[in-house]
N, C-alpha and C. Protein backbone atom coordinates (compact mmCIF):
# COMPACT_ATOMS: atom_id res chain seq x y z
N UNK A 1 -15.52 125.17 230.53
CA UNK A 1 -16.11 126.35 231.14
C UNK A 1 -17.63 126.19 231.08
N UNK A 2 -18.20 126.48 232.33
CA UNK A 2 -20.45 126.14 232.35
C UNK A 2 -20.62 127.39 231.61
N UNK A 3 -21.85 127.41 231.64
CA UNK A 3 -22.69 128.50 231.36
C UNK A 3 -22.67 130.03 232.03
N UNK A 4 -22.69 129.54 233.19
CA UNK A 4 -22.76 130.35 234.67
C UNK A 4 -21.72 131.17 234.17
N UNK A 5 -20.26 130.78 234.14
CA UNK A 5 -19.57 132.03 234.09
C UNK A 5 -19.05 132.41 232.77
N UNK A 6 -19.41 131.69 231.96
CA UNK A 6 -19.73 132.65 230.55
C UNK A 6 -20.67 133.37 230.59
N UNK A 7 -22.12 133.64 230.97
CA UNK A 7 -22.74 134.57 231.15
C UNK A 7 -22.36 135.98 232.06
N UNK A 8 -21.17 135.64 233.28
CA UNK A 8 -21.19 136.10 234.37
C UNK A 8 -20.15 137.35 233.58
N UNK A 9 -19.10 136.46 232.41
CA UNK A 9 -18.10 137.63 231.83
C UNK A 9 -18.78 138.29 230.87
N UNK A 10 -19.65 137.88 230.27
CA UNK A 10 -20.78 138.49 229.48
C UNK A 10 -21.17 139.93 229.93
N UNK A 11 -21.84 139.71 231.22
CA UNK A 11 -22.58 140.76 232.08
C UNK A 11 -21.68 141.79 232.20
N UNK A 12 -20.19 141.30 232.76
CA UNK A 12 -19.09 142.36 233.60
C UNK A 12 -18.55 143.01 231.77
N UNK A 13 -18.13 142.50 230.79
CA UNK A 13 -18.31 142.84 229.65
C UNK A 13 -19.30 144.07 229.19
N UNK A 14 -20.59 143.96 229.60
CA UNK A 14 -22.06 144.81 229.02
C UNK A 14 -22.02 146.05 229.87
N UNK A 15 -21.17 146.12 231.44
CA UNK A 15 -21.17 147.06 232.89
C UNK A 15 -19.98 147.51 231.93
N UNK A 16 -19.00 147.02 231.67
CA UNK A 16 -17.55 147.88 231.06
C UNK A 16 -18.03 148.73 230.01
N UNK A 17 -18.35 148.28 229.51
CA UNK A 17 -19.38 149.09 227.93
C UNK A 17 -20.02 150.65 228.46
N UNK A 18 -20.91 150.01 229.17
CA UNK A 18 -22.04 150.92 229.44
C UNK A 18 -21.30 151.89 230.58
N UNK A 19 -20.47 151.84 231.38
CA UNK A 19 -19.41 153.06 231.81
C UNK A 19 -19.14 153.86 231.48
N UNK A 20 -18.35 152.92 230.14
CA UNK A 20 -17.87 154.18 229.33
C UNK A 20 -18.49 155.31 228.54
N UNK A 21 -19.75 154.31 228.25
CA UNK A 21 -21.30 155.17 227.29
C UNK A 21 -21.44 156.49 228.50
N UNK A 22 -21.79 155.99 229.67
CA UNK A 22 -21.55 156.41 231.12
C UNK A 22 -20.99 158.20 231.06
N UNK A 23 -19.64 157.58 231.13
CA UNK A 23 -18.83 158.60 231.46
C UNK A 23 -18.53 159.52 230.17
N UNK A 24 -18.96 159.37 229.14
CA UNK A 24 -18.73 160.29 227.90
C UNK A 24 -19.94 160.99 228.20
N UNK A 25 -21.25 160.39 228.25
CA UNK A 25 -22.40 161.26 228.35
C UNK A 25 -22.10 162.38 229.65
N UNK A 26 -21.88 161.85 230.58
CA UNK A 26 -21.47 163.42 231.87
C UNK A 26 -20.30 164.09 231.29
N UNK A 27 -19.45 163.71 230.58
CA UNK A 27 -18.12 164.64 230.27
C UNK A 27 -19.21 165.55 229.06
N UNK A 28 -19.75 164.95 228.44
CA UNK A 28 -20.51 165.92 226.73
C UNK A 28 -21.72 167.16 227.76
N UNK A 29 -22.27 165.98 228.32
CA UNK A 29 -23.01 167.42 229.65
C UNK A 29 -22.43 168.72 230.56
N UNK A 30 -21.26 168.19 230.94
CA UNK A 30 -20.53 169.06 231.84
C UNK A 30 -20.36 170.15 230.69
N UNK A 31 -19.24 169.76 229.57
CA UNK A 31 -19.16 170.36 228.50
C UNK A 31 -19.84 171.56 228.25
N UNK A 32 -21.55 171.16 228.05
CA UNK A 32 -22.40 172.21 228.08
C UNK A 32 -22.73 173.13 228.70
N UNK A 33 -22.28 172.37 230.05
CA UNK A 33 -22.98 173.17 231.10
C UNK A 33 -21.92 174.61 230.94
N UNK A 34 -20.64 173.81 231.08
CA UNK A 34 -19.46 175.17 231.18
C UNK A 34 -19.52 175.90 229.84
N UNK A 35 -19.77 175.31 228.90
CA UNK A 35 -19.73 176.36 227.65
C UNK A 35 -21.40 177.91 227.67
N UNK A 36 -22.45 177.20 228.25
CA UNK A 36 -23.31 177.86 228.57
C UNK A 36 -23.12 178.70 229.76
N UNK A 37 -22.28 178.38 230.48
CA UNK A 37 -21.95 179.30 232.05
C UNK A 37 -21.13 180.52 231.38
N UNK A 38 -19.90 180.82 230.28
CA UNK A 38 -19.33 181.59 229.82
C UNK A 38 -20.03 182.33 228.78
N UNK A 39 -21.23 182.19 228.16
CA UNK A 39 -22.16 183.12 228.08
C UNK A 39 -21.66 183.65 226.84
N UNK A 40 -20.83 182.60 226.40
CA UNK A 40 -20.44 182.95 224.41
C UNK A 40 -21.91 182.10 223.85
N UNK A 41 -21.45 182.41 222.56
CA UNK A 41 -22.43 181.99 221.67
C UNK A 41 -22.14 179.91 221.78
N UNK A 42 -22.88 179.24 221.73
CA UNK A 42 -22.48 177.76 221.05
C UNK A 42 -21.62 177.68 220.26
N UNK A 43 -21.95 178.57 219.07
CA UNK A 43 -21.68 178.40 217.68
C UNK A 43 -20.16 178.19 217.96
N UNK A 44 -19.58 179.23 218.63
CA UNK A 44 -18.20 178.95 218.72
C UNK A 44 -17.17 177.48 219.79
N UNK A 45 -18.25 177.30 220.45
CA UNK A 45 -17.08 175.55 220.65
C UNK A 45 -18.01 174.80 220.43
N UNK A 46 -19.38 174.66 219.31
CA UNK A 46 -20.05 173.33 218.93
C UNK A 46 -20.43 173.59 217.33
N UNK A 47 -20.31 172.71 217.13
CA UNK A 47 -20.99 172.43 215.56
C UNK A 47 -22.63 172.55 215.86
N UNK A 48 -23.37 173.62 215.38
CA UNK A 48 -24.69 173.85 215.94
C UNK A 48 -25.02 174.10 214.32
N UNK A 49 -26.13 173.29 214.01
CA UNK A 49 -26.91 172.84 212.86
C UNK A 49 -28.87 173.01 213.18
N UNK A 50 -29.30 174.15 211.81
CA UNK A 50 -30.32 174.23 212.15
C UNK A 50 -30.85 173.64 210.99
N UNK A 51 -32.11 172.97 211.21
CA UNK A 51 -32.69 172.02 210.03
C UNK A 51 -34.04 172.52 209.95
N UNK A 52 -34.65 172.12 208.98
CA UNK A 52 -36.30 172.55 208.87
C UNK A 52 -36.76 171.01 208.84
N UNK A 53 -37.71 170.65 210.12
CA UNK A 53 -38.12 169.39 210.04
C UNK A 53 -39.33 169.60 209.05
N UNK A 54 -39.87 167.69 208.79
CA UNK A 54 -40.85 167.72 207.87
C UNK A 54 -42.26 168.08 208.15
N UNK A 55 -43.30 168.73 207.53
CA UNK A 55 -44.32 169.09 208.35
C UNK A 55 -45.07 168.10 208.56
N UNK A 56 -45.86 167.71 209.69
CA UNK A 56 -46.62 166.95 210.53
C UNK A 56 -47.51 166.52 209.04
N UNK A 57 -47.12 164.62 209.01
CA UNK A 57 -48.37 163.90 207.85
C UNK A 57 -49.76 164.43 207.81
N UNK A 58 -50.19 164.41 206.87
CA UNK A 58 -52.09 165.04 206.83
C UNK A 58 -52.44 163.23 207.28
N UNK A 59 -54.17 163.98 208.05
CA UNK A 59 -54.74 163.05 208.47
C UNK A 59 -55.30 162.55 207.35
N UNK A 60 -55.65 160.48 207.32
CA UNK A 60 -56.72 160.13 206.32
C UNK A 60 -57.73 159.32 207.14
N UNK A 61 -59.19 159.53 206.63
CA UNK A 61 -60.16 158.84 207.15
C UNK A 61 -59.85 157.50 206.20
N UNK A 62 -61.03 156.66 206.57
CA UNK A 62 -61.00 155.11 205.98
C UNK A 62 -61.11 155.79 204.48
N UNK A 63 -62.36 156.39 204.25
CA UNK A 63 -62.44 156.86 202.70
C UNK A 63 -61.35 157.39 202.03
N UNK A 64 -60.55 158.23 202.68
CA UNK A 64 -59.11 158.68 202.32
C UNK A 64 -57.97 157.72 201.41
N UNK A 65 -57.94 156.99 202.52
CA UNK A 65 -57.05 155.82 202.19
C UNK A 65 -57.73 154.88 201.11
N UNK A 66 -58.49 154.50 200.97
CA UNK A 66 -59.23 153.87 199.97
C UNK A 66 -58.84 154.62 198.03
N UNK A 67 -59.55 155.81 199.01
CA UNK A 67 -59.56 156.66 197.24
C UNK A 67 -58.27 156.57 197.05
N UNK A 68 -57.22 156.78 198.01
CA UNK A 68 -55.48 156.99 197.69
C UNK A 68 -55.25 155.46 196.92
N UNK A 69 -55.95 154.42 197.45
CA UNK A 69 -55.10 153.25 196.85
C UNK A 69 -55.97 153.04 195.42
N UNK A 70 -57.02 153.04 195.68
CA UNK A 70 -58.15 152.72 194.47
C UNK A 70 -57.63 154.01 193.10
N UNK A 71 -57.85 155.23 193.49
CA UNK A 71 -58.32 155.59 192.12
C UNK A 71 -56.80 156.67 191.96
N UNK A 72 -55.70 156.80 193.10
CA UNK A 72 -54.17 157.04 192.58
C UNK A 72 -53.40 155.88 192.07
N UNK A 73 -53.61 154.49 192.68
CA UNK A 73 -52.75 153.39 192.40
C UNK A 73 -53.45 152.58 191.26
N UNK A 74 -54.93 152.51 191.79
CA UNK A 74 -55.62 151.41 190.72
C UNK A 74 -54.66 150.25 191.44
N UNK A 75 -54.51 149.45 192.94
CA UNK A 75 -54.25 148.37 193.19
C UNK A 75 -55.43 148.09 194.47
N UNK A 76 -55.35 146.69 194.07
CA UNK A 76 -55.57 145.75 195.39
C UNK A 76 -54.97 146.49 196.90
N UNK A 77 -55.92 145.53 197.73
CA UNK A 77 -55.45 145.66 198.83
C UNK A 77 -54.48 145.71 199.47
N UNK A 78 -54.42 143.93 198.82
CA UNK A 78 -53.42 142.99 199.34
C UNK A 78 -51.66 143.66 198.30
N UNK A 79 -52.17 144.43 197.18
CA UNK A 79 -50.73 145.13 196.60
C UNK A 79 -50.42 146.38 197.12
N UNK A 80 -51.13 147.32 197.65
CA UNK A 80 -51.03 147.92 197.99
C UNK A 80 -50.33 147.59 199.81
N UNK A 81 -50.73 147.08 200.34
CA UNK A 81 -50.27 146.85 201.45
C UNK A 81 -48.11 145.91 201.34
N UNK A 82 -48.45 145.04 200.17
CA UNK A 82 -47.50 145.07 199.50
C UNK A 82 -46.25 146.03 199.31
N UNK A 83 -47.01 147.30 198.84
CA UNK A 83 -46.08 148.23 198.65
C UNK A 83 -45.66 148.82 199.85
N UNK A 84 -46.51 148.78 201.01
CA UNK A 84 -46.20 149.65 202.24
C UNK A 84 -45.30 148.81 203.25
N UNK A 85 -45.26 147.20 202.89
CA UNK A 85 -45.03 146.37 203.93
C UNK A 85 -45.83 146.59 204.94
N UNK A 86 -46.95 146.59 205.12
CA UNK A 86 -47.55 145.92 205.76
C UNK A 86 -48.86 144.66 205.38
N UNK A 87 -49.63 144.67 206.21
CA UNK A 87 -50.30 143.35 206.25
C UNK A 87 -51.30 143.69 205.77
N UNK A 88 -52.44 142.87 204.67
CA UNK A 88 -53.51 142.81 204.05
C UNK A 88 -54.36 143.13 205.00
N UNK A 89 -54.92 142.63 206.30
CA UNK A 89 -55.37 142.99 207.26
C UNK A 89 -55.36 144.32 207.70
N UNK A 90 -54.31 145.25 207.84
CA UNK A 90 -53.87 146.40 208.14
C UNK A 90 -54.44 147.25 207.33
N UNK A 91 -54.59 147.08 205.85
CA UNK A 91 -54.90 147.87 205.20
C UNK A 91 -56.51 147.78 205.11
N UNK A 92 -56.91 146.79 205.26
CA UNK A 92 -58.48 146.45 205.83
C UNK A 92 -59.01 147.74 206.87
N UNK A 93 -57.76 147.35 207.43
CA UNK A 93 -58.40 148.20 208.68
C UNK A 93 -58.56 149.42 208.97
N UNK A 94 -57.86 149.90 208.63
CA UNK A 94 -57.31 151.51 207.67
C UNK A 94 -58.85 151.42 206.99
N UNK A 95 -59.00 151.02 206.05
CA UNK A 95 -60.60 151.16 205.06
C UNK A 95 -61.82 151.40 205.85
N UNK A 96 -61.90 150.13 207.07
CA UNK A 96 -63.07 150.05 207.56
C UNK A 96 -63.48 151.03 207.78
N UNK A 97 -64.94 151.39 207.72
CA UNK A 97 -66.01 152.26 208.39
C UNK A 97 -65.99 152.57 209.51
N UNK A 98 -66.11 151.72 210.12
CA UNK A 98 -66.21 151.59 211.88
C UNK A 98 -64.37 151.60 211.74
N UNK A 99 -63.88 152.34 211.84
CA UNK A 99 -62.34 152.84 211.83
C UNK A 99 -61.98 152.25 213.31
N UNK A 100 -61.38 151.12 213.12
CA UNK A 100 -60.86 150.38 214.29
C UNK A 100 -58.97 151.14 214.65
N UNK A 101 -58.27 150.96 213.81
CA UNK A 101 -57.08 151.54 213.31
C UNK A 101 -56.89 152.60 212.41
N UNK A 102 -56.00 153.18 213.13
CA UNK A 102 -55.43 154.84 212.19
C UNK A 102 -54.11 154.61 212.39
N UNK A 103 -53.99 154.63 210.68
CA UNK A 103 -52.26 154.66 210.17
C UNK A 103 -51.67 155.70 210.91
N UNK A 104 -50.28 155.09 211.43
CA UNK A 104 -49.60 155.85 212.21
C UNK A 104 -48.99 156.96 211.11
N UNK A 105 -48.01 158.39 211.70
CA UNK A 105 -47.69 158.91 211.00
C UNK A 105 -46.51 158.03 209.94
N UNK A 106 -46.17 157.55 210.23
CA UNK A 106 -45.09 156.87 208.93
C UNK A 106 -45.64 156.55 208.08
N UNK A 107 -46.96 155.79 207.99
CA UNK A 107 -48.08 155.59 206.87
C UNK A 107 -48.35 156.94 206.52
N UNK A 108 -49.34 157.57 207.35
CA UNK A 108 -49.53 158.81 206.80
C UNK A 108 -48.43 159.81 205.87
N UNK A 109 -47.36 159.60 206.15
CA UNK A 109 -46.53 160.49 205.20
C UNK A 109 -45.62 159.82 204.07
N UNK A 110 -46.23 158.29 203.74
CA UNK A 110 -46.01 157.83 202.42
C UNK A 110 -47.49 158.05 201.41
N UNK A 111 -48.20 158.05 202.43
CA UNK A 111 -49.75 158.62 201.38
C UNK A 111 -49.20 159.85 201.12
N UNK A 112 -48.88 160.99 201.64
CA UNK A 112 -48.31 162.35 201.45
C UNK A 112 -47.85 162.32 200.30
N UNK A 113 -46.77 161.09 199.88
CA UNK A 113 -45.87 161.23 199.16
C UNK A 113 -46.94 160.10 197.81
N UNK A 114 -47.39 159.01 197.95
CA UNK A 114 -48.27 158.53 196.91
C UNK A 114 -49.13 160.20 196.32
N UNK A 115 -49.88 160.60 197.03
CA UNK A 115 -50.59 161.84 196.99
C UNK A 115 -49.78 162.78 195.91
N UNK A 116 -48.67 163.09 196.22
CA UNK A 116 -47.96 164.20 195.18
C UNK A 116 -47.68 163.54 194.35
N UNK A 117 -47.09 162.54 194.10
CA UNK A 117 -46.43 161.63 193.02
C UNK A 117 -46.49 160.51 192.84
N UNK A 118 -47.81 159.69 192.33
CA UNK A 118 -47.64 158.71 192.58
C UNK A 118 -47.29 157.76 191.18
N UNK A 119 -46.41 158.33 190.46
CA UNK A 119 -45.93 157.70 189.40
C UNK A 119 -44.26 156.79 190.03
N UNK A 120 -43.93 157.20 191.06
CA UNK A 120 -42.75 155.79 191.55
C UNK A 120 -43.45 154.73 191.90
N UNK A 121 -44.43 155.15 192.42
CA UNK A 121 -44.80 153.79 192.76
C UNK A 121 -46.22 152.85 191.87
N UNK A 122 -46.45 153.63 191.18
CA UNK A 122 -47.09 152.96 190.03
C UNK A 122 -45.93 152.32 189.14
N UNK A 123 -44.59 152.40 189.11
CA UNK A 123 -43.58 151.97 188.14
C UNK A 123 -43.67 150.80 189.51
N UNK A 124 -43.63 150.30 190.57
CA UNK A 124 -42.96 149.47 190.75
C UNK A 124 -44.29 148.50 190.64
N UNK A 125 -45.35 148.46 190.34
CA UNK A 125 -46.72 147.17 190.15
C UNK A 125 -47.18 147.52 188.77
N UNK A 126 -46.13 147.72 187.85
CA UNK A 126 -46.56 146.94 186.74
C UNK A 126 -46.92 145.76 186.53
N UNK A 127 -47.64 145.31 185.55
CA UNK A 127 -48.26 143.81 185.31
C UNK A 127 -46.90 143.18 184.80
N UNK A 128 -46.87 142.03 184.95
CA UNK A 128 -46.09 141.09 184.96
C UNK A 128 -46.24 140.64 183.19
N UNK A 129 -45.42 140.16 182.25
CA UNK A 129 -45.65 139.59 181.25
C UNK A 129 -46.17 138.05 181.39
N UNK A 130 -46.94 137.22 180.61
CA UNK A 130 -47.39 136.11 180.63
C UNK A 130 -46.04 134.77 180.75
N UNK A 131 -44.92 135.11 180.19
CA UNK A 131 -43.57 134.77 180.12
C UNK A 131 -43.59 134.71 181.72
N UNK A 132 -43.37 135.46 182.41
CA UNK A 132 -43.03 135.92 183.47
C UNK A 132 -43.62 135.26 184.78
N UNK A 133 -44.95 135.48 184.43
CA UNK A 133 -45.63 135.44 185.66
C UNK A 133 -45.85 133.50 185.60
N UNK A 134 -45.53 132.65 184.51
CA UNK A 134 -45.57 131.40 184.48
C UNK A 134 -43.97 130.49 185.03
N UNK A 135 -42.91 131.74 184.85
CA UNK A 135 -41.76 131.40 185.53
C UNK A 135 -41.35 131.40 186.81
N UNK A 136 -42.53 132.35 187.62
CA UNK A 136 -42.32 132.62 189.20
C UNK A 136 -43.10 131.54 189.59
């Protein structure tokens, strides 16, 4: 069997799929539409769930972020960025003066959370024992 029509059952495979994704999404719409046309409440033919989302991250300037890593963490850059997964660079950039980059909200609302408590994550950059750090 080529390529050609292993890709070709591939494709007609990905169209069968996506039909069906297809046709559930207009049946879950119609659904609505008729449950909203009879002018009952939801509550009674849907599972209707009200949540309190999280409030919108506080903004940080370069100085912000700095004081958050410097004088809440007492780490490096390069550990601190560590802790966030991201890149030594990134967190550079975040610092700079001339503010090239602003942490998106997902950054912003782990500072939120360094900010209130930052004793989890001071437990995870403890110093290493001398034992230790000669075995890695």
């Amino acid at each position: 069997m080529n390529n050609a029509s292993t890709n070709k059952r591939a494709r007609k495979g990905d169209r069968a799929r996506t039909g069906g994704v297809g046709k559930r999404l207009i049946r879950g719409l119609t659904e609505i539409r008729d449950a909203l046309e009879t002018g009952r409440p939801l509550e009674e033919r849907f599972t209707v769930r009200t949540v309190r989302a999280p409030d919108t991250p506080s903004e940080y300037t370069p100085e912000d972020v700095k004081r958050l890593r410097e004088k809440q963490l007492g780490v490096s850059q390069a550990v601190f960025a560590q802790l966030l997964g991201v890149s030594s660079a990134l967190v550079r950039a975040w610092e700079a003066k001339r503010q090239r980059r602003v942490p998106p909200p997902i950054a912003r609302r782990l500072f939120d959370q360094i900010r209130r408590d930052p004793t989890p994550w001071l437990e995870m950059v403890q110093p290493r024992k001398r034992a230790e750090a000669g075995a890695a």
